[in-house]
Every structure is written in C-alpha cells, then in structure tokens.
Protein backbone atom coordinates (compact mmCIF):
# COMPACT_ATOMS: atom_id res chain seq x y z
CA UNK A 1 -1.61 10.62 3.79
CA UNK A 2 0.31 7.56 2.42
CA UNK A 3 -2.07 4.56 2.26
CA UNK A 4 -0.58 1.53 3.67
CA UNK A 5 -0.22 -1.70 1.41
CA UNK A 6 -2.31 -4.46 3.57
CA UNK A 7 -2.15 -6.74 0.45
CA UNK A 8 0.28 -10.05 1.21
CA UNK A 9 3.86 -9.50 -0.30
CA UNK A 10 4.10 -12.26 -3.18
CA UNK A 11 7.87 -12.14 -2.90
CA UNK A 12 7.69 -13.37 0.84
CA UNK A 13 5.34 -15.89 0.00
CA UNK A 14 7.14 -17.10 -2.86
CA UNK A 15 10.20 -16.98 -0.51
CA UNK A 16 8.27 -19.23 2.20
CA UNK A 17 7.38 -21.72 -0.36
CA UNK A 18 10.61 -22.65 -1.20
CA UNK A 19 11.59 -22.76 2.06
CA UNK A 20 8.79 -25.12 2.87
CA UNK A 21 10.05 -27.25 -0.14
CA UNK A 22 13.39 -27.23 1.05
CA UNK A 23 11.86 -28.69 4.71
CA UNK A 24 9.78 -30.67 3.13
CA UNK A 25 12.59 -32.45 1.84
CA UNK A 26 14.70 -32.73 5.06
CA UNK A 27 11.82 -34.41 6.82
CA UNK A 28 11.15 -37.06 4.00
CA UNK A 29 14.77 -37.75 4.32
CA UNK A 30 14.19 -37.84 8.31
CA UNK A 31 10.84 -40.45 7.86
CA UNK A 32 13.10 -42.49 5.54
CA UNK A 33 15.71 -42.53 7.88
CA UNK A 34 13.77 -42.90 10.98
CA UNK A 35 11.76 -45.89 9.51
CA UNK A 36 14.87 -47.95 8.02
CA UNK A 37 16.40 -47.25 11.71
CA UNK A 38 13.62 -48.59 13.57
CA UNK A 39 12.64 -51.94 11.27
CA UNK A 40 16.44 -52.71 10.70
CA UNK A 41 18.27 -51.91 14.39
CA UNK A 42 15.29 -52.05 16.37
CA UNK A 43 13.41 -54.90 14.82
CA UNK A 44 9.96 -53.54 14.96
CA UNK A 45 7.75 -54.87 12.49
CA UNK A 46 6.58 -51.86 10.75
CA UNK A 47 3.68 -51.99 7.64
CA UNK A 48 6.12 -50.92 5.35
CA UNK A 49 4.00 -50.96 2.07
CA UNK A 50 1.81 -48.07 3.05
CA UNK A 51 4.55 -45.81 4.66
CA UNK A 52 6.26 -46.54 1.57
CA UNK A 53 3.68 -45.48 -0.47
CA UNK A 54 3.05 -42.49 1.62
CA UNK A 55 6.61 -41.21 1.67
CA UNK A 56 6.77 -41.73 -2.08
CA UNK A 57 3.45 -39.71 -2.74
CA UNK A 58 5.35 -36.87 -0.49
CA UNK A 59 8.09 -37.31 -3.02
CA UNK A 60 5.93 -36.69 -5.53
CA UNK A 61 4.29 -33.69 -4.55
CA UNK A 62 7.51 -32.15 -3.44
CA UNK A 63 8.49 -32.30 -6.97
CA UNK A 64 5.37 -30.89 -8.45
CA UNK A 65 6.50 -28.28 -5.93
CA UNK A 66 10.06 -27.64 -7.14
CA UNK A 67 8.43 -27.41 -10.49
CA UNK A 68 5.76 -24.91 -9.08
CA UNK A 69 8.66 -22.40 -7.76
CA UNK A 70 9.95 -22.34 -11.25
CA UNK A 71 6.80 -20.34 -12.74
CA UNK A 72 7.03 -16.64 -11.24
CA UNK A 73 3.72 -17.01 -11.06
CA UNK A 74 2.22 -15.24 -7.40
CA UNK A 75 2.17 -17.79 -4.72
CA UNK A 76 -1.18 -17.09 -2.94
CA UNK A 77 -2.43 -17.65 0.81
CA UNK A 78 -5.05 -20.32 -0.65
CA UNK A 79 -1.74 -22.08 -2.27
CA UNK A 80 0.57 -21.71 0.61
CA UNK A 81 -2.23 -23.44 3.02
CA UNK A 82 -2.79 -26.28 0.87
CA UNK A 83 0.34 -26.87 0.66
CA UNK A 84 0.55 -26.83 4.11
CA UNK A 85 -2.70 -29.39 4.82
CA UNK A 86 -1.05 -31.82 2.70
CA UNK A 87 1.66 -32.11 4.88
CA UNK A 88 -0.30 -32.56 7.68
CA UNK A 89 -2.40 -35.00 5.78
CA UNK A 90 1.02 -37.08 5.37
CA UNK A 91 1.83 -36.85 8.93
CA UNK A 92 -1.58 -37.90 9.74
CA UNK A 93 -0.65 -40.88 7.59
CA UNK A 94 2.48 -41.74 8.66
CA UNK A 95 1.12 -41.91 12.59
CA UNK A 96 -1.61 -43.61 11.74
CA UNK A 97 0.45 -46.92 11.12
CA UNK A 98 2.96 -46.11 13.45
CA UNK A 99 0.78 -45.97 16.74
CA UNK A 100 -1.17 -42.60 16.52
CA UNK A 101 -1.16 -40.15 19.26
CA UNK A 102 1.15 -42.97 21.10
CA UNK A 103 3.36 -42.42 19.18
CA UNK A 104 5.91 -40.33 20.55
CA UNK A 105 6.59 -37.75 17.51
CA UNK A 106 2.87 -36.94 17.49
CA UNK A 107 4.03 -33.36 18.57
CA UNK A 108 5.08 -33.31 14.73
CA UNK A 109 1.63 -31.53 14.10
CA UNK A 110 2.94 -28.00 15.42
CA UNK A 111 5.57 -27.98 13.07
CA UNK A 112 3.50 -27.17 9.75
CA UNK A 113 0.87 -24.96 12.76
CA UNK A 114 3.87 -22.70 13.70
CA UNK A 115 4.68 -21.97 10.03
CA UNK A 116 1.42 -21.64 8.78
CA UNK A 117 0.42 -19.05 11.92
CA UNK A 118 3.74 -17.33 11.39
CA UNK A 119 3.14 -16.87 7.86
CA UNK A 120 -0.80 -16.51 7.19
CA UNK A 121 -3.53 -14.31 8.83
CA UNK A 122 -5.20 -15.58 11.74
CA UNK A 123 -8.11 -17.44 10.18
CA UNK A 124 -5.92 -19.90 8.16
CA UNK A 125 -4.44 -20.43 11.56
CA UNK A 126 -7.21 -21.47 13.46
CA UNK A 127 -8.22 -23.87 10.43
CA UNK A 128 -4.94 -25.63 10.26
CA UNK A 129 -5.23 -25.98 14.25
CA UNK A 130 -8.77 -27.23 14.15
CA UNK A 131 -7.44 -29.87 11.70
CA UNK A 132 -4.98 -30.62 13.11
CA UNK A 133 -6.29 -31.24 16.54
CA UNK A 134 -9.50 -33.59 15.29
CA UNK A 135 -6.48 -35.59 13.39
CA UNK A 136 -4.97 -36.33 16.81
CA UNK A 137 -8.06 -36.84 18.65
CA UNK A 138 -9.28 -39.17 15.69
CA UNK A 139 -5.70 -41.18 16.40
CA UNK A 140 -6.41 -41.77 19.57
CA UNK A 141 -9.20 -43.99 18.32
CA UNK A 142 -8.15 -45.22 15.04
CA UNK A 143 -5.01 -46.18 14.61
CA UNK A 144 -2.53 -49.08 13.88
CA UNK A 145 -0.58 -50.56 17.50
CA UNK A 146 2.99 -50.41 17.01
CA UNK A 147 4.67 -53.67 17.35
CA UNK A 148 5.92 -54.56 20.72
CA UNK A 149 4.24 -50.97 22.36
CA UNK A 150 2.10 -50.67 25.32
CA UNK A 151 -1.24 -49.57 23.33
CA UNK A 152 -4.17 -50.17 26.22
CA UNK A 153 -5.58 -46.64 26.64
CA UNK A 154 -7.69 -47.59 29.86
CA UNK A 155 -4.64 -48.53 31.58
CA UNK A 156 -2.17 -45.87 33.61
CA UNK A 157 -0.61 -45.23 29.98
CA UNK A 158 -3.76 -44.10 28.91
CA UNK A 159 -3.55 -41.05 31.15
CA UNK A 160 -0.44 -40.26 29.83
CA UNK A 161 -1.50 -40.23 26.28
CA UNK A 162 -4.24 -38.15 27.28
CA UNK A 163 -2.01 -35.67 29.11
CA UNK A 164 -0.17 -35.82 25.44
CA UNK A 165 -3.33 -34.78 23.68
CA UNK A 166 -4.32 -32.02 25.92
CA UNK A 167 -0.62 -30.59 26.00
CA UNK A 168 -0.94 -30.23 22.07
CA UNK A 169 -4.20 -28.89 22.34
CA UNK A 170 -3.01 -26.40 24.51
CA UNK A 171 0.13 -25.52 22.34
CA UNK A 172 -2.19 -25.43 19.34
CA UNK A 173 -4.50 -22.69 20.86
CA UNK A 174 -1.96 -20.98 22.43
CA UNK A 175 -0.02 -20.59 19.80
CA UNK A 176 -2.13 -19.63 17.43
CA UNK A 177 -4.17 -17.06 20.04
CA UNK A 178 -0.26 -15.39 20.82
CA UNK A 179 2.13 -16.07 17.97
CA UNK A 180 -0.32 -15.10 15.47
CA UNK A 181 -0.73 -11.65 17.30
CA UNK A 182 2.99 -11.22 17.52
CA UNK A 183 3.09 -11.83 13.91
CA UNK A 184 0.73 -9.81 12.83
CA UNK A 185 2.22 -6.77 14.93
CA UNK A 186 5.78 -7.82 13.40
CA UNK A 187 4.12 -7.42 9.76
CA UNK A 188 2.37 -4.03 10.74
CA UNK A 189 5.47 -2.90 12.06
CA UNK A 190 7.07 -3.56 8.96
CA UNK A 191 5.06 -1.72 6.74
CA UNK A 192 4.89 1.23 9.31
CA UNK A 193 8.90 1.25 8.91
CA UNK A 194 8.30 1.08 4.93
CA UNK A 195 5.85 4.31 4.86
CA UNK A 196 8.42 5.94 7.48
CA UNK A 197 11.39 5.36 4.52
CA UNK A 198 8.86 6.29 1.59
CA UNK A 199 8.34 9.68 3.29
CA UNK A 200 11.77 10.23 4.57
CA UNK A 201 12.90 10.32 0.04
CA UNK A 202 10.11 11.86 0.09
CA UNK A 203 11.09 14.46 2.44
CA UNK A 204 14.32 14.69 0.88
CA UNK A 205 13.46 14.70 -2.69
CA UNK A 206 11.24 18.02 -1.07
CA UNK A 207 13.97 19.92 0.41
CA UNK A 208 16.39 19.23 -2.83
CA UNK A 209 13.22 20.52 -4.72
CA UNK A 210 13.20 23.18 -2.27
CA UNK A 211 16.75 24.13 -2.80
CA UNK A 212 16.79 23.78 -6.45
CA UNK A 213 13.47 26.19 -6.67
CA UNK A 214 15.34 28.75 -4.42
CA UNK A 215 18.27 29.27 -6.50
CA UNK A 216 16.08 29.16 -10.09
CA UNK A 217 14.11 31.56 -8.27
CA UNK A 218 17.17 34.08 -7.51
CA UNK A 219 18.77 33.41 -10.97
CA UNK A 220 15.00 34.18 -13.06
CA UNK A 221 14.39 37.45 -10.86
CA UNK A 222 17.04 39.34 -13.10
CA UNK A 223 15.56 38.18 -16.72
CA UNK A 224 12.00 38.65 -15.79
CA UNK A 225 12.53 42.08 -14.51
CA UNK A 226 14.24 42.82 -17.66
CA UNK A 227 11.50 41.59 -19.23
CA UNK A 228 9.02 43.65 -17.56
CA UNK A 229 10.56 46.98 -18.10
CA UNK A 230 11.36 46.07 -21.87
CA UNK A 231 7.04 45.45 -22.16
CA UNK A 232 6.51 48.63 -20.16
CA UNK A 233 8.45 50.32 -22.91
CA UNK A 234 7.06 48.55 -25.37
CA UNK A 235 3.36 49.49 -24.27
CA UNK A 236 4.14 53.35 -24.15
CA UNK A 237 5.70 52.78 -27.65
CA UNK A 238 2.50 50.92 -28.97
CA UNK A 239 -0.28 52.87 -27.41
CA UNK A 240 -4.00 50.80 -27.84
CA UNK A 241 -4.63 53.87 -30.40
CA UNK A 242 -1.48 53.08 -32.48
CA UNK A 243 -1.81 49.32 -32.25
CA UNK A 244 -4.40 47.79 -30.41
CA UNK A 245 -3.68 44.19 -31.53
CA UNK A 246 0.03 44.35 -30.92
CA UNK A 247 -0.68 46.50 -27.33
CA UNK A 248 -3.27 43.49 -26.47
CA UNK A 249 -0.33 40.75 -26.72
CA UNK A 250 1.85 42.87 -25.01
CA UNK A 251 -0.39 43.86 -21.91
CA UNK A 252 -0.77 40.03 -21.87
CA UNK A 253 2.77 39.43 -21.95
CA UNK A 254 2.70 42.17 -19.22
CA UNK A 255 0.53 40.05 -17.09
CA UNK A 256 2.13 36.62 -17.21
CA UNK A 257 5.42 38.23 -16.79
CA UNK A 258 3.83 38.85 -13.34
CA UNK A 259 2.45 35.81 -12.86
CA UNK A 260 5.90 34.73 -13.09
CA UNK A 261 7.41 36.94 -10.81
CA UNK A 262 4.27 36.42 -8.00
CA UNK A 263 5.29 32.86 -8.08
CA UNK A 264 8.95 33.38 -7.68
CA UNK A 265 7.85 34.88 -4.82
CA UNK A 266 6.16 33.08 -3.10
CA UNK A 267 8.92 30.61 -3.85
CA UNK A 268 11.21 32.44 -2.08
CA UNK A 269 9.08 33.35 1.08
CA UNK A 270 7.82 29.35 1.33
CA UNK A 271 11.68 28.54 0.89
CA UNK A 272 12.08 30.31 4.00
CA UNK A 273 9.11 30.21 6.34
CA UNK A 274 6.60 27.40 5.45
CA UNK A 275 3.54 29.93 6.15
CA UNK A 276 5.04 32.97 5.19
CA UNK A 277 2.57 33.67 2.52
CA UNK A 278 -1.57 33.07 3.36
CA UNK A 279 -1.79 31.28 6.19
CA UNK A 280 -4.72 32.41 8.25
CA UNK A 281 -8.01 30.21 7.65
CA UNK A 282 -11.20 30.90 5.66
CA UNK A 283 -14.97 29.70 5.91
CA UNK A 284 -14.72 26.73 2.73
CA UNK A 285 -17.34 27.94 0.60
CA UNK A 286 -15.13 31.51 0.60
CA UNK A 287 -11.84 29.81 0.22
CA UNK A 288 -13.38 27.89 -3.24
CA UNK A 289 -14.87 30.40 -4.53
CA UNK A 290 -11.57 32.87 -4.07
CA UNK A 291 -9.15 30.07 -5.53
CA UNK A 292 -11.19 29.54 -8.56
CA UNK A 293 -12.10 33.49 -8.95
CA UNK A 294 -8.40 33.40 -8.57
CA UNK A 295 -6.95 30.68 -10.97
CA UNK A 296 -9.58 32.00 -13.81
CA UNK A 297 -8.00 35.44 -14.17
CA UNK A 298 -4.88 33.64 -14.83
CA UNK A 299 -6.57 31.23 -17.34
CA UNK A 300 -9.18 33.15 -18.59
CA UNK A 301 -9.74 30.77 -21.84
CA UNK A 302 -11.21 28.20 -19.42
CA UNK A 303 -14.36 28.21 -17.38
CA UNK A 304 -14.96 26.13 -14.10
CA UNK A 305 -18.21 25.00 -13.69
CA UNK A 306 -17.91 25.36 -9.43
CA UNK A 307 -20.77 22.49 -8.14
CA UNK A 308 -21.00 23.61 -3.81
CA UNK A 309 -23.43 21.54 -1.82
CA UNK A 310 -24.10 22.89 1.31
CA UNK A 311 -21.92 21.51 4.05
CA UNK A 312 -21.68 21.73 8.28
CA UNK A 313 -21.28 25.36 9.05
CA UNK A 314 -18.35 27.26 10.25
CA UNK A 315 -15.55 25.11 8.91
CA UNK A 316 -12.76 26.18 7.76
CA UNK A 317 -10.06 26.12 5.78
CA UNK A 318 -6.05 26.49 6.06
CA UNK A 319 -5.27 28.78 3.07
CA UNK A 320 -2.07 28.30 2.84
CA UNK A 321 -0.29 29.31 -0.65
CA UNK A 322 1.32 26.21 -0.82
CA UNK A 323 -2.28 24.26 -0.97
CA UNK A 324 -3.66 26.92 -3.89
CA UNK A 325 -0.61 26.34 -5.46
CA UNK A 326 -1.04 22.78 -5.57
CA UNK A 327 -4.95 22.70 -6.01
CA UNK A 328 -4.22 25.37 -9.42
CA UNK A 329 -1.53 23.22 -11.14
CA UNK A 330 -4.12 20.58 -10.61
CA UNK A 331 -6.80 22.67 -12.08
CA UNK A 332 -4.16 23.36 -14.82
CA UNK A 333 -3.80 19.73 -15.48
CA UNK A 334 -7.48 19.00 -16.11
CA UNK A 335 -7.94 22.73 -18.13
CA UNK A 336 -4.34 21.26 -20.72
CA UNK A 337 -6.23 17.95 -20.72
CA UNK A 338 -10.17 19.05 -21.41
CA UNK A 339 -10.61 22.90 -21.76
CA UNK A 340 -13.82 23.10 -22.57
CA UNK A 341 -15.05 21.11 -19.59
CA UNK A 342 -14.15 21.28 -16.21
CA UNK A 343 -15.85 20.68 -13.32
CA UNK A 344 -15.16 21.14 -9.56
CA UNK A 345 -17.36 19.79 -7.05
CA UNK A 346 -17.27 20.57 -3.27
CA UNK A 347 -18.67 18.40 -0.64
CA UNK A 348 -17.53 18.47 3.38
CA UNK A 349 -18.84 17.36 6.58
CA UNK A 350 -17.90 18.33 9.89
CA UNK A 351 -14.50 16.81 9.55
CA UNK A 352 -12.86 16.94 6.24
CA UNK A 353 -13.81 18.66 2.57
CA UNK A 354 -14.02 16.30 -0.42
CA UNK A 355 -12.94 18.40 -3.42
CA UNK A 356 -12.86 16.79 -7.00
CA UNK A 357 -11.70 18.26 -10.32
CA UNK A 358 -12.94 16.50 -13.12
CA UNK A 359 -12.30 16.81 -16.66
CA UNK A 360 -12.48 14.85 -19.55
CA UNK A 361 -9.40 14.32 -21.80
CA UNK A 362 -7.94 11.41 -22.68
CA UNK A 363 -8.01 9.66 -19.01
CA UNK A 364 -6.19 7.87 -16.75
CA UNK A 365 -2.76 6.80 -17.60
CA UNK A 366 -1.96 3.37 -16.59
CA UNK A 367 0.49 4.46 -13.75
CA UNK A 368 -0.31 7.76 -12.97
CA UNK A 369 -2.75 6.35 -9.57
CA UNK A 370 0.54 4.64 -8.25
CA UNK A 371 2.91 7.00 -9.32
CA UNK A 372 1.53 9.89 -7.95
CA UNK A 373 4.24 10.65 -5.94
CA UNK A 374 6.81 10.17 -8.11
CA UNK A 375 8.39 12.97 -9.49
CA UNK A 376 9.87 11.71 -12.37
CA UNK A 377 6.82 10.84 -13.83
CA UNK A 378 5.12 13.23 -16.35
CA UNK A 379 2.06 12.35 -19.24
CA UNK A 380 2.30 15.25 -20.62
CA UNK A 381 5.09 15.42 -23.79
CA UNK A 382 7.28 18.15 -22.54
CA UNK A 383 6.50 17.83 -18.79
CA UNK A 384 8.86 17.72 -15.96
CA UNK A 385 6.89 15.11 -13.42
CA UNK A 386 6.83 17.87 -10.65
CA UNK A 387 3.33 18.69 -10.92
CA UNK A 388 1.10 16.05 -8.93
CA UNK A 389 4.30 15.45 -7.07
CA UNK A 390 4.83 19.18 -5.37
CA UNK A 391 0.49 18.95 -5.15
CA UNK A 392 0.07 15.86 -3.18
CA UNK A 393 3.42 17.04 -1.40
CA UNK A 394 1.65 20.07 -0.45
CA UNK A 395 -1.29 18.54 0.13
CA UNK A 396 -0.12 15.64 2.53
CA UNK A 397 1.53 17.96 4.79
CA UNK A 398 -1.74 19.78 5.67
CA UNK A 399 -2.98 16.44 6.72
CA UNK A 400 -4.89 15.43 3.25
CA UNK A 401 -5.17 13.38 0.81
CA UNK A 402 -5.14 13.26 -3.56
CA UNK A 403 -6.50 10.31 -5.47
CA UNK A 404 -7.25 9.93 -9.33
CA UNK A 405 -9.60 7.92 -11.21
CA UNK A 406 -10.62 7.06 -14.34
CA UNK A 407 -14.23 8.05 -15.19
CA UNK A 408 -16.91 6.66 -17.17
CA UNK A 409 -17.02 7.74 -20.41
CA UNK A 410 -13.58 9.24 -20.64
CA UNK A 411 -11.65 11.60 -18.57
CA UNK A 412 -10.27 12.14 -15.01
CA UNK A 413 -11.60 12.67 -11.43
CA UNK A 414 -9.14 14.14 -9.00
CA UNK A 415 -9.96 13.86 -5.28
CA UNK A 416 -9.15 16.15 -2.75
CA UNK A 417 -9.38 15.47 1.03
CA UNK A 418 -8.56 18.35 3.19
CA UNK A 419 -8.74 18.34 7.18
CA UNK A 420 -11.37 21.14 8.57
CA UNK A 421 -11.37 23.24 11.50
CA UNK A 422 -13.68 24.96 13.52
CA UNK A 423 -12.25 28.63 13.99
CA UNK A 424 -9.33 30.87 13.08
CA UNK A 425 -5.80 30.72 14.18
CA UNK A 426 -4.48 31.95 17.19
C-alpha cells in the first residue's frame, strides 16, 4: 500500500510566508494611511509617538522577514505561528491607543485567525484564538479613549461593545471549530488525489512493463530453445563417463536454460490472465516452506536459514506466481548482497503475515527506502532498477506491503506484509 505523506509541505509554507509578508506590507501601508487620515482630515488627537513606534517596529520585522524568505531554508509551523502572534501582538498595540474593543476595526483580529486556521493544524488554531480573544477582552478594560468617542461602557454603548465582543468570540470559535475541519479535509483530499496520480504512472509504467516483457518473452522463446537442444546434444556427446566435469556445466547450463524458459512462461500466461499461473491459496507455514524449498534448487550455493514462529491457525495464503516471483528476486537481492547469510523470518497473526529477509551486505543505500518504487533505480552495477519495482508492484496489488531498513551492524531487513485469509477460493 502507498503510505501517505502527513508531514507539512515546506514549499506551501514557504509559499504562505511570503504571502503573509506581502500582506503584511499592505496593512502597514493601510495603518499609515488610516492614521495620517484620521489626525489630519478628521482632527482627532491621536498618541502618535507610540503608533509610530509600533508601525516602525512592524517595518522592521517585515524586513527581517523579506530577508528570511531569501534563505531556502524550511519554513516550519513553529515559524509560521510566530510570525503570525506578532502580528496580532501589533494589532493589539495599535487598538490599544486607538480605543480598544471600541474601536471599530477591532474585528481586525480574525484576519491573522483565518490564515493561521487555514494554514496550520487545529491546535495552533485554537492558540491563536485563545490569544486573541483574552487580547480583546483585556481591551475592553485597558485601553486608551479615543479623542472625541463615546467611551462609558455602563452606558447603552456599553451593550453594544459587548455585543461586539461576543460576535468575535463567536466568529473565533466558529471558525476555528468549522474552517479548520474544512481545511483539514481539503489537505487530505489533496494528498488522496496525489497517491491516486502516483499509482495511476504507476499503473502505467506496469502495463508498458507488461508489454515490453510480452514481446522479449516471444522474441527469447526461439534462442533459448535453440539453446536447449544444442545442450541436449551436447550432453549425449559428453556422457558423465567421457567428461564428467564438462557434462556437470552442461547439465547446469541445461537447468538454467529452463529456468529461463519457466519464467518466460509464466510471463506470457500473467501477460494474459493475472492468475493464470498458481492462484489457489495455501496454509502459510506450507506456502514458506515451498517458496524457499523452491528458490534453493535454483540457487543452490545459498542456504536460507527459514526462522517460523507459530502463528493463528488456518490462514492462508494467495500463492499467486506473481508474489513468489517477487518474494525470490527479493531473496536474490539479499543472497548477491550477503551469500553466506540469509535469514527469513515468519511471523502472522490472524490478519496479515510479517515476512522479513535479512542479509547482511553492505546495507542500505541512501535512497533505496524512498525509491522503492522507482524503476529506474538500481544499486547494483549492471542492474536494470526493475527488481524491487515489479516486487512491491506485485506485492501491493495483493493488498501488502514492502519496507527496507538498515540494520545494526551492517546489512538489510526487508519487510513483507501480506493480507491473510481464512479458507480456499471459491
């Protein structure tokens, strides 16, 4: 199965903060404007020395910002709320000595809210909206009378700056409660439509695979049954009396000639009918021990130290060609990395078995755990990339699961999660 990335996109938050720099600057150029407006045409007698030096210190920071987007560097959630509370913490300033929550852009607290609930998971939300609302109810206390404004609170004004407070309160929680829901579906939608595209090249990079395997498969059937009858000829020729070290290599020869052909079989059945070869179900501890009976008489230079701990009973498993295909070219994998030590252990429950092939060769390439899918990807020197590919293909579309990871002391551990069932097929 193709494991969702929950971790937060750094591009999009990068993107956000320079879009919050970019607002950031429109609304100093607002409180600039806004201020000059009000003590020039409307004559109100505003302190001007400390919403001067509040707008400056907003100046300030929005330039440490514009120097902050030009490092590459991740912009985290941490980053992105601060960012965020400073903001607030200017508005909080700014309506402090302009009236507080009389003052009749107070609603400019949901601005920075909506973004930051838009943009961050729900807890930063409900942080930024408990600030924010204990700044406003603070104001309504503290704060500095505007010039020339009706300011008594226990008058009939006073109920409507109290119907003011609780109509932001009630935005506040309500928008955080839905918007931050609607968000958070938007964003799991969104990376639901990303796995849908990964498998969909997936999907076709299979069926050109598929196509391509076909055809090599018709155009090798020719050579390697040449091949065959030029070794049967060879063998009565060199009789094990005549020769027996030159009939040995040859009655090897003879055998992975066959291999060859067996696979281009079952290449061309699978090309055609997805279960056309093995797919009836068999009780796990009989389906291990057959595939690695199985893959040793073709490698017969390697033993497989088989490790079964007794599971549920009567599970099975789908023993389909295409998943012992896949499970032996990743038992080929760890025997061309570690010959002389590999080890498969079996574990399963009453839902899925937990099958891991470890070795111990070099290890873990950097990129091989995120690029197991990728067939272009190969760490071996003349390899073609198709291995892991084709096996956690295979393996996906039976409803499972491959993983790799580095072990201690050198090596690789291959994990294997395969569905289970409780009887045989219909």
């Amino acid at each position: 199965m193709t494991t969702l990335d929950t971790r937060p996109s750094f591009a999009t938050e990068f993107s956000n903060l320079r879009d919050l720099f970019l607002l950031r600057s429109i609304a100093i150029g607002g409180q600039i404007l806004i201020i000059w407006f009000a003590h020039t045409r409307l004559q109100l007698e505003l302190p001007l020395a400390p919403l001067g030096v509040i707008v400056a210190l907003q100046v300030v920071w929005n330039l440490l910002t514009w120097l902050r987007l030009r490092n590459p560097r991740p912009v985290g959630r941490p980053e992105f709320f601060l960012q965020l509370l400073i903001d607030v913490a200017a508005v909080t300033g700014l309506l402090y000595f302009t009236g507080g929550a009389t003052n009749p852009f107070a609603w400019i607290y949901l601005l920075p809210l909506m973004i930051l609930t838009i943009n961050l998971p729900r807890g930063y939300a409900w942080a930024m909206a408990g600030i924010a609302i204990a700044a406003y109810t603070a104001m309504m206390i503290w704060h500095a009378p505007l010039p020339g404004t009706h300011d008594h609170l226990d008058s009939g004004f006073g109920l409507h700056i109290f119907g003011m407070w609780f109509g932001f309160v009630l935005s506040a929680v309500l928008m955080v409660h839905f918007v931050s829901h609607m968000a958070r579906n938007l964003r799991q939608r969104d990376r639901q439509l990303a796995a849908a595209r990964e498998k969909l090249l997936r999907d076709e990079r299979l069926i050109a695979l598929g196509t391509l395997a076909a055809g090599a498969a018709h155009e090798l059937g020719t050579p390697l049954g040449t091949m065959a009858i030029l070794t049967n000829e060879l063998l009565q020729d060199y009789p094990e009396d005549k020769d027996p070290d030159l009939h040995s290599q040859l009655a090897t020869l003879k055998s992975q000639i066959q291999r060859c052909k067996d696979a281009l079989s079952v290449i061309s059945a699978s090309s055609g009918i997805t279960h056309a070869v093995g797919g009836s179900q068999l009780e796990v501890v009989a389906f291990l021990e057959d595939l690695i009976e199985q893959w040793e008489m073709h490698r017969p230079d390697v033993a497989v130290d088989l490790d079964i701990m007794d599971g549920a009973s009567g599970k099975h498993v789908l023993a389909d060609e295409t998943l012992r295909q896949a499970i032996n070219s990743i038992l080929d994998n760890a025997a061309d990395a570690s010959p002389q030590s590999v080890t498969a252990q079996a574990r399963w429950d009453s839902r899925e078995l937990l099958l891991r092939i470890l070795d111990r060769g070099e290890g873990l390439h950097p990129v091989v755990s995120d690029t197991i899918g990728d067939p272009q990807h190969s760490t071996k020197e003349h390899g073609l990339g198709l291995g892991l590919f084709l096996a956690h293909a295979a393996i996906q579309r039976l409803g499972g699961d491959v993983q790799l990871f580095a072990r201690d002391g050198g090596g690789v551990c291959t994990e294997i999660r395969l569905p289970l069932s409780t009887g045989e097929l219909p």
